[in-house]
PDB file of N, CA and C in Angstrom:
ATOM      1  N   UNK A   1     180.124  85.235 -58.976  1.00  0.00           N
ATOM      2  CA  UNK A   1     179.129  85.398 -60.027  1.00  0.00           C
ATOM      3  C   UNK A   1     178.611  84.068 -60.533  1.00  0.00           C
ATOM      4  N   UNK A   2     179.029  83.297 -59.773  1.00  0.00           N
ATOM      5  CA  UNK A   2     178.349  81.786 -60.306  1.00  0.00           C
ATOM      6  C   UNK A   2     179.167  81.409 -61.399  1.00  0.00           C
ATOM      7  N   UNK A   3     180.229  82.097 -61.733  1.00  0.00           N
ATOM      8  CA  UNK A   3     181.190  81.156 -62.781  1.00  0.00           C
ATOM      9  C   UNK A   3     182.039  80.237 -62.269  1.00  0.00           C
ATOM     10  N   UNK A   4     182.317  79.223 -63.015  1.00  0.00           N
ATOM     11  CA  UNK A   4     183.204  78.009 -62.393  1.00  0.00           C
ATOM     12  C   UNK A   4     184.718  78.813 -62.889  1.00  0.00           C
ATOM     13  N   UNK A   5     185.489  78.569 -61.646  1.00  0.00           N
ATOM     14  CA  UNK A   5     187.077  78.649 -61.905  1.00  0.00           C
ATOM     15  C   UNK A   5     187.920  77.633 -62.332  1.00  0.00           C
ATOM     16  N   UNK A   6     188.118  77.746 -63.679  1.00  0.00           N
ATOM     17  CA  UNK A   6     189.109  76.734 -63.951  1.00  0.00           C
ATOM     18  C   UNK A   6     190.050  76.774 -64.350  1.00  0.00           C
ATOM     19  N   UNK A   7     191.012  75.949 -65.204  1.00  0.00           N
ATOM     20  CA  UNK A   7     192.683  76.952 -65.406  1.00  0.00           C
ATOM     21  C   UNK A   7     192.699  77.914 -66.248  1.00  0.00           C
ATOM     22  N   UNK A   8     192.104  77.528 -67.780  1.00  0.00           N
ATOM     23  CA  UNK A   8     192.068  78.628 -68.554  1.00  0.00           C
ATOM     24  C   UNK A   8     191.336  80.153 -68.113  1.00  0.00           C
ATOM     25  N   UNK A   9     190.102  80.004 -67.319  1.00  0.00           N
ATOM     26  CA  UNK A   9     189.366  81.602 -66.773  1.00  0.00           C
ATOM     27  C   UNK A   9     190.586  82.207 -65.709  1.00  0.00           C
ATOM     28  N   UNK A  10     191.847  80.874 -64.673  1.00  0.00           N
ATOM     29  CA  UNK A  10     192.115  81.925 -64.158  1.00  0.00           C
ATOM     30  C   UNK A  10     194.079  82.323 -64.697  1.00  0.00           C
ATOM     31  N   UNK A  11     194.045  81.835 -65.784  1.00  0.00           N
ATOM     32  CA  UNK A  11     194.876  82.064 -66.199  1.00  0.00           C
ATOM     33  C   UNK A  11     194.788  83.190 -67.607  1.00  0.00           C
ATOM     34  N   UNK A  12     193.554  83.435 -67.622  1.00  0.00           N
ATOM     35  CA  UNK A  12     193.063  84.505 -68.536  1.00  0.00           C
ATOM     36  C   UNK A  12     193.277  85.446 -67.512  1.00  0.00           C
ATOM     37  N   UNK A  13     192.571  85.605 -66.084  1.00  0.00           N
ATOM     38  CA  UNK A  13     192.703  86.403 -64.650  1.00  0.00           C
ATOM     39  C   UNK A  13     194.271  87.192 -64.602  1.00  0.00           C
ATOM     40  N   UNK A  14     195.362  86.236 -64.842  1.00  0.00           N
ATOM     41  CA  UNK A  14     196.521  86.079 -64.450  1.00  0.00           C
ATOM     42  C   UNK A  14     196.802  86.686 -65.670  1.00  0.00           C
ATOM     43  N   UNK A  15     196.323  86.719 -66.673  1.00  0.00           N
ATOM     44  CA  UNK A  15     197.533  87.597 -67.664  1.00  0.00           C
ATOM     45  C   UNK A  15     196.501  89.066 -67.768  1.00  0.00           C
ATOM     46  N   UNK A  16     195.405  89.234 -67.592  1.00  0.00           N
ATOM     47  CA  UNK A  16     194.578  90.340 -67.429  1.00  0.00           C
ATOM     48  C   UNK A  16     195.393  91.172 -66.452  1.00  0.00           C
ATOM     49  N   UNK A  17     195.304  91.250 -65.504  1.00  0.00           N
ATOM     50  CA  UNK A  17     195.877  91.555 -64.274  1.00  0.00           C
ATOM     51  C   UNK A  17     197.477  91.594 -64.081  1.00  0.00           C
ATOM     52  N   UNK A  18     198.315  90.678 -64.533  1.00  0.00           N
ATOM     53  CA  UNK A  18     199.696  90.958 -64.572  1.00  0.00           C
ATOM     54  C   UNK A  18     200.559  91.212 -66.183  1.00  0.00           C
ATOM     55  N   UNK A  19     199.657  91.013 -67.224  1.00  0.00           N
ATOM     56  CA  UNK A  19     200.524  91.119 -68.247  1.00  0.00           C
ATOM     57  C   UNK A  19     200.305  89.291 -69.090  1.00  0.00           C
ATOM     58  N   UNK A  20     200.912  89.512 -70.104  1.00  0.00           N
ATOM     59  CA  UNK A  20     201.359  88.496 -70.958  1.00  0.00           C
ATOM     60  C   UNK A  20     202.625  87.430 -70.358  1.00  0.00           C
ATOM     61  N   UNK A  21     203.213  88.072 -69.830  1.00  0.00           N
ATOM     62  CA  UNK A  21     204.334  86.662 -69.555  1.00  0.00           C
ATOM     63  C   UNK A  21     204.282  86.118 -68.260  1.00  0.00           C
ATOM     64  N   UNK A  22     202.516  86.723 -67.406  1.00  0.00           N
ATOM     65  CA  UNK A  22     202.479  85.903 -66.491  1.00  0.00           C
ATOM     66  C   UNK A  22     201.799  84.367 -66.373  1.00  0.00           C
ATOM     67  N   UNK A  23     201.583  84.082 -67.428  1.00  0.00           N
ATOM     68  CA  UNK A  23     201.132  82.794 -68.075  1.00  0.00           C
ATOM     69  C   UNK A  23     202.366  81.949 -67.644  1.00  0.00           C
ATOM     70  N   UNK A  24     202.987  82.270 -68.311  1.00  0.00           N
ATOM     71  CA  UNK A  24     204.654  81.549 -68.149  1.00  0.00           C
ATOM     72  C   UNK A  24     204.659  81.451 -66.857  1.00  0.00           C
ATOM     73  N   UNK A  25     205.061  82.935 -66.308  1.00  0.00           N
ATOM     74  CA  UNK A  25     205.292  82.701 -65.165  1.00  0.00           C
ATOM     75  C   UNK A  25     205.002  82.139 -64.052  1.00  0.00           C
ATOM     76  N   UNK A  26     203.353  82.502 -63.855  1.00  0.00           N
ATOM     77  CA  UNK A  26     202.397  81.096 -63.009  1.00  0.00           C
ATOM     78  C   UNK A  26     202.703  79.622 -62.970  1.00  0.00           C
ATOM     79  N   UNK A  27     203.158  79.715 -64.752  1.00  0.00           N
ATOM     80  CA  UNK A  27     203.068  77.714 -65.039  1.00  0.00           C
ATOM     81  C   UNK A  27     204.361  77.454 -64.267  1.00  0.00           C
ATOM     82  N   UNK A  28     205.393  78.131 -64.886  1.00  0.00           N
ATOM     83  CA  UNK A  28     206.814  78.047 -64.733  1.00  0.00           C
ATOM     84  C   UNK A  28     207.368  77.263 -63.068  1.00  0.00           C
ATOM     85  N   UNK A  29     206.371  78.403 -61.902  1.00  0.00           N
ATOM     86  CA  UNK A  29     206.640  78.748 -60.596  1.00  0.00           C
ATOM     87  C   UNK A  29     205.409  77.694 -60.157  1.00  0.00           C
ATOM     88  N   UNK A  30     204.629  77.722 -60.329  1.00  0.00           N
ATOM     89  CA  UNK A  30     203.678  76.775 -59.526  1.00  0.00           C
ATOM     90  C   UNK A  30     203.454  75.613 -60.076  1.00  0.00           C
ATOM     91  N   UNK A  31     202.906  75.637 -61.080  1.00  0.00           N
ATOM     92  CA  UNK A  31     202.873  74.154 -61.794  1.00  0.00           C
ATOM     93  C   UNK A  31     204.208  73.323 -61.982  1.00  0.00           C
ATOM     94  N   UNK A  32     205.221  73.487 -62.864  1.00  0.00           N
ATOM     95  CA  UNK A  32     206.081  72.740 -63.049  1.00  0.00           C
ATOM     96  C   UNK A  32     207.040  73.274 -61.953  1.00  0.00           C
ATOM     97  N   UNK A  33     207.299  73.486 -61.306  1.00  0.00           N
ATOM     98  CA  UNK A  33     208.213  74.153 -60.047  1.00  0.00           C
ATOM     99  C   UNK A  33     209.706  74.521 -60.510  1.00  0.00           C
ATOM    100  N   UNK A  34     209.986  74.529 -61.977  1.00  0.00           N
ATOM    101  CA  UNK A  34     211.166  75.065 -62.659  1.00  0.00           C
ATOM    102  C   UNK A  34     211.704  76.394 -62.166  1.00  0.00           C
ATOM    103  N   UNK A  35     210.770  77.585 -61.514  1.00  0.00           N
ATOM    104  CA  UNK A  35     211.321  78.601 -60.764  1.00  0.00           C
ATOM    105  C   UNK A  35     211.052  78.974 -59.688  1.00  0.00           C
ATOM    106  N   UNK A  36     211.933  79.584 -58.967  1.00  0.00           N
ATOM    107  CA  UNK A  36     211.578  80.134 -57.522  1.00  0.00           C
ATOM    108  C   UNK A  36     211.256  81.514 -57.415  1.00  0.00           C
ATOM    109  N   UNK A  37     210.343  81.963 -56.441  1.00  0.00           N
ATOM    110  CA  UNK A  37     209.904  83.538 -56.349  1.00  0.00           C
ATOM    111  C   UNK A  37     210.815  83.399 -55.078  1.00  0.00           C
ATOM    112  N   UNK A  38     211.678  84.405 -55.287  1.00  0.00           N
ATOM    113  CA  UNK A  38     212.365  85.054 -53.896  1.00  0.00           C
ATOM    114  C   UNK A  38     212.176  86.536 -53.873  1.00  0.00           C
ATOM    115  N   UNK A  39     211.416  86.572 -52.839  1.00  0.00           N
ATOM    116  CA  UNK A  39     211.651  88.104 -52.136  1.00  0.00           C
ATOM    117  C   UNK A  39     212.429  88.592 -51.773  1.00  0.00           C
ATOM    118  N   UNK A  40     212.543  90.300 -52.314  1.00  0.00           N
ATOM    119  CA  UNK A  40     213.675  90.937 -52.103  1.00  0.00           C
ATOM    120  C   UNK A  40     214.181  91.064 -50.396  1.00  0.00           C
ATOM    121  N   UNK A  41     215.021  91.568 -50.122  1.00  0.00           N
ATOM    122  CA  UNK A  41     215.782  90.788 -49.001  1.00  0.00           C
ATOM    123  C   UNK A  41     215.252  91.633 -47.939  1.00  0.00           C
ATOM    124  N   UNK A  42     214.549  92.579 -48.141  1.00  0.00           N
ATOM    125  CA  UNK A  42     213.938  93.232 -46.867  1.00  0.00           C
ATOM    126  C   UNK A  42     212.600  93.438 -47.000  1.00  0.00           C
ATOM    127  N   UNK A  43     212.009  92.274 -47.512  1.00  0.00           N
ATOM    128  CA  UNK A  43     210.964  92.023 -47.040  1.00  0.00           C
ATOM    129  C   UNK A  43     209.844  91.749 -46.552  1.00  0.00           C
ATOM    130  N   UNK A  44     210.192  90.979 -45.721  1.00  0.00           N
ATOM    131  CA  UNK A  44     209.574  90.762 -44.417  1.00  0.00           C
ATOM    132  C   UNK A  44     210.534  91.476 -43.108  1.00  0.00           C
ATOM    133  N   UNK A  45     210.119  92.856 -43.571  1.00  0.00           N
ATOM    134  CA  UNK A  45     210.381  93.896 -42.639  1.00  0.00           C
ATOM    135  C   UNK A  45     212.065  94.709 -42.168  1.00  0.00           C
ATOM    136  N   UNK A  46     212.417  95.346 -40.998  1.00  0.00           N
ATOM    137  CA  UNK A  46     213.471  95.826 -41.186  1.00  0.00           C
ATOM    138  C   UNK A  46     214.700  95.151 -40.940  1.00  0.00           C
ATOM    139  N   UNK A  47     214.346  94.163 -39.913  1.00  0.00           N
ATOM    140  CA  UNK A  47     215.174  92.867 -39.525  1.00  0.00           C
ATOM    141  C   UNK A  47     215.407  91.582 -39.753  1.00  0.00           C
ATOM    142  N   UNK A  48     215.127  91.224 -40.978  1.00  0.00           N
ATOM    143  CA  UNK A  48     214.931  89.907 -41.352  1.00  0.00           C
ATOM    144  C   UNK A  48     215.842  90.041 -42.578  1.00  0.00           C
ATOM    145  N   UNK A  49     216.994  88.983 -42.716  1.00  0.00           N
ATOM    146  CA  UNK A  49     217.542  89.595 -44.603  1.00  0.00           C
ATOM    147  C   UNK A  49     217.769  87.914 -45.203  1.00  0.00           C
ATOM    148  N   UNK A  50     217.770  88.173 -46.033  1.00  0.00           N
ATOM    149  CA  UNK A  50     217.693  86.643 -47.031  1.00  0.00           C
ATOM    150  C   UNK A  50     219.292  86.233 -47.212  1.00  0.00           C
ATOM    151  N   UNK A  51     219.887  85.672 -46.517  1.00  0.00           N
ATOM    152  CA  UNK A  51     221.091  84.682 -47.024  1.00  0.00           C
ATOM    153  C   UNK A  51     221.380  83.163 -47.737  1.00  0.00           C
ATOM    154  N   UNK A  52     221.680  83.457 -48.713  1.00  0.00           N
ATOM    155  CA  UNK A  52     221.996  82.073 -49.763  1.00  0.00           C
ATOM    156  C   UNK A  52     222.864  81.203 -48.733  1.00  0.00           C
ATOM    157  N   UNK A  53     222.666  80.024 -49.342  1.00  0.00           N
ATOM    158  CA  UNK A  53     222.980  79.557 -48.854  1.00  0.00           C
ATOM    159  C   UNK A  53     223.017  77.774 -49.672  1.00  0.00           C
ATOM    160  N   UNK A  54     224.087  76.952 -49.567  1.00  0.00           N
ATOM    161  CA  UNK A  54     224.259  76.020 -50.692  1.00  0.00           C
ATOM    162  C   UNK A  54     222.881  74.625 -50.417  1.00  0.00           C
ATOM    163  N   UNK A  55     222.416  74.035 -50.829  1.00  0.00           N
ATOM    164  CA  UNK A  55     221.303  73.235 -50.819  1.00  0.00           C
ATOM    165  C   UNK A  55     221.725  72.262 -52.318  1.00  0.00           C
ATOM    166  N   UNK A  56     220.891  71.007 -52.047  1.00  0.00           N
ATOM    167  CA  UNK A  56     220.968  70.233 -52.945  1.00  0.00           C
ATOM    168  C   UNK A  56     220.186  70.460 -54.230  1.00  0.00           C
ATOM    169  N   UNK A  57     221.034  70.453 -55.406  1.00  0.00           N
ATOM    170  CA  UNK A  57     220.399  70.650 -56.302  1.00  0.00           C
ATOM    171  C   UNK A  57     221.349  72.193 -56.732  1.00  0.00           C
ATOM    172  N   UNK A  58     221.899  72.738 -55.956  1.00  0.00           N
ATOM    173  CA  UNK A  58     222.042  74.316 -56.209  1.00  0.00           C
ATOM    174  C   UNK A  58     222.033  75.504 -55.425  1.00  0.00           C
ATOM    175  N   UNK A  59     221.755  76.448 -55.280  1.00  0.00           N
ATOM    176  CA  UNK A  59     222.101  77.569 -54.169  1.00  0.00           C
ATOM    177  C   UNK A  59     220.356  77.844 -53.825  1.00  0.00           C
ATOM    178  N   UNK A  60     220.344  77.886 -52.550  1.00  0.00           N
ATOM    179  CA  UNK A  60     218.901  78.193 -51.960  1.00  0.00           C
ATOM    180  C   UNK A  60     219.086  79.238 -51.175  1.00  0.00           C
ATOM    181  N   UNK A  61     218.424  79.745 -50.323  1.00  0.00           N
ATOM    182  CA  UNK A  61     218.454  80.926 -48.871  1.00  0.00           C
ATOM    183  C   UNK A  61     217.623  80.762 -47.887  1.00  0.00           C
ATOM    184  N   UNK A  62     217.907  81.488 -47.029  1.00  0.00           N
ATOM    185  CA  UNK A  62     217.240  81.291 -45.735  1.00  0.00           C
ATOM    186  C   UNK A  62     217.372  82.961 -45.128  1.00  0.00           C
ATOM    187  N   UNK A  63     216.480  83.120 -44.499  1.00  0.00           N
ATOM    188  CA  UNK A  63     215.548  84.155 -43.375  1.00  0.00           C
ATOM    189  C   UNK A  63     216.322  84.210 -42.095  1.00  0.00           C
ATOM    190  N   UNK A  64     217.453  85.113 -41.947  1.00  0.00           N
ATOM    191  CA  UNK A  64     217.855  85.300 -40.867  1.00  0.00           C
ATOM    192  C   UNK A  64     217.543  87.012 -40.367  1.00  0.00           C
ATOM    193  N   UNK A  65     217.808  86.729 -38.897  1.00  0.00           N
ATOM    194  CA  UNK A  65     217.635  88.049 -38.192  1.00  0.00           C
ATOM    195  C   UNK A  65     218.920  88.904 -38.392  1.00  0.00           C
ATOM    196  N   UNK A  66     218.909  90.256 -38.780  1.00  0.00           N
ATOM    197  CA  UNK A  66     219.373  91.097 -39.207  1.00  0.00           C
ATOM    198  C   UNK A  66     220.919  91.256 -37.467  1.00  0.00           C
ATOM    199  N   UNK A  67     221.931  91.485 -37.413  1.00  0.00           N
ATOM    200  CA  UNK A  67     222.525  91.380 -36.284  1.00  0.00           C
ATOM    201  C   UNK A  67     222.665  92.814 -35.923  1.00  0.00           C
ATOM    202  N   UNK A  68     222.551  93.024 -34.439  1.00  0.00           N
ATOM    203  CA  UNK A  68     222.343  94.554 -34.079  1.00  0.00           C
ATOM    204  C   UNK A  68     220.964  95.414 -34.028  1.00  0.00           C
ATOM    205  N   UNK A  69     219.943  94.427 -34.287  1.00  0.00           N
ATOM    206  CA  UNK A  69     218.898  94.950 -34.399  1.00  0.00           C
ATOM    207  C   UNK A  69     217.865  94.533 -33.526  1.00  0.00           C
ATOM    208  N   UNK A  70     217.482  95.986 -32.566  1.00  0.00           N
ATOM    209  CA  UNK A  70     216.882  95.411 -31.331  1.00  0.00           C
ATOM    210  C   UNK A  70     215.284  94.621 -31.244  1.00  0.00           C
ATOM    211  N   UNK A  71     214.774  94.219 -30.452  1.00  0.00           N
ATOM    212  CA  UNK A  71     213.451  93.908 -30.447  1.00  0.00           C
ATOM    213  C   UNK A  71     212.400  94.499 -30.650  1.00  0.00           C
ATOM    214  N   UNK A  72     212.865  96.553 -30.113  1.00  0.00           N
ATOM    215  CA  UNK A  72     211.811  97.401 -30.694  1.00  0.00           C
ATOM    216  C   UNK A  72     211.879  97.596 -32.101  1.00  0.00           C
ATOM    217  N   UNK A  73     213.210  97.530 -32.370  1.00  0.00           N
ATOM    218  CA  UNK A  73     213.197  98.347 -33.968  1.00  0.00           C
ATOM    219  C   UNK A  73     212.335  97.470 -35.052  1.00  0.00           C
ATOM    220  N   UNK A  74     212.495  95.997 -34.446  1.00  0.00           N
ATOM    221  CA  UNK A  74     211.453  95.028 -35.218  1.00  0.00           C
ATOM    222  C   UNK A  74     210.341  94.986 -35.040  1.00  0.00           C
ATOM    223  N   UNK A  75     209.837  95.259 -34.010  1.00  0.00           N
ATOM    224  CA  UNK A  75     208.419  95.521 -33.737  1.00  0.00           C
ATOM    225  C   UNK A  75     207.850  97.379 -34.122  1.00  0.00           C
ATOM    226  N   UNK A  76     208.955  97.450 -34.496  1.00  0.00           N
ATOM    227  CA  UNK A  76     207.971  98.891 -34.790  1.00  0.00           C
ATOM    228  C   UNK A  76     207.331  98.916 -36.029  1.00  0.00           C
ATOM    229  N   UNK A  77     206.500 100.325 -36.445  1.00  0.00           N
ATOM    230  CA  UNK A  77     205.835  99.702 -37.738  1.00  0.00           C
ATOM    231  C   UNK A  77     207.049 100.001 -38.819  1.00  0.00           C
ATOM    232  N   UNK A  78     207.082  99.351 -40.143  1.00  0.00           N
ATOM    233  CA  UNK A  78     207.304  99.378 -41.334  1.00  0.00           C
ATOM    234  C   UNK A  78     206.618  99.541 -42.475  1.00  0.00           C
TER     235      UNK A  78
END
């Protein structure tokens, strides 16, 4: 519409659309990098699961393949 995007229009966007404490939350997670968004552990699909795992600074995770789980069952849809 020919409006300029800037922080306040899309952080007006961001609490329109998700609520009041996504202000926080945007700043929190993207700007000051004080939090992490982790996805729940299934997903990215039926074979993939999120294991913690220790990292500097504190406990992080990582994206491993589910064990026992064949090549179709991952390729099928979800």
């Amino acid at each position: 519409r020919g409006q300029r995007l800037d922080h306040d229009l899309w952080i007006r966007t961001v609490v329109r659309e998700a609520g009041p404490s996504a202000r926080d939350d945007f700043e929190a997670i993207v700007l000051r990098g004080e939090r992490t968004v982790v996805p729940p552990a299934g997903a990215f699909g039926p074979c993939v699961t999120r294991r913690e795992v220790a990292a500097a600074g504190g406990m992080s995770y990582e994206w491993v393949r589910m064990p026992g789980r064949t090549d179709a069952q991952c390729r099928a849809p979800w």
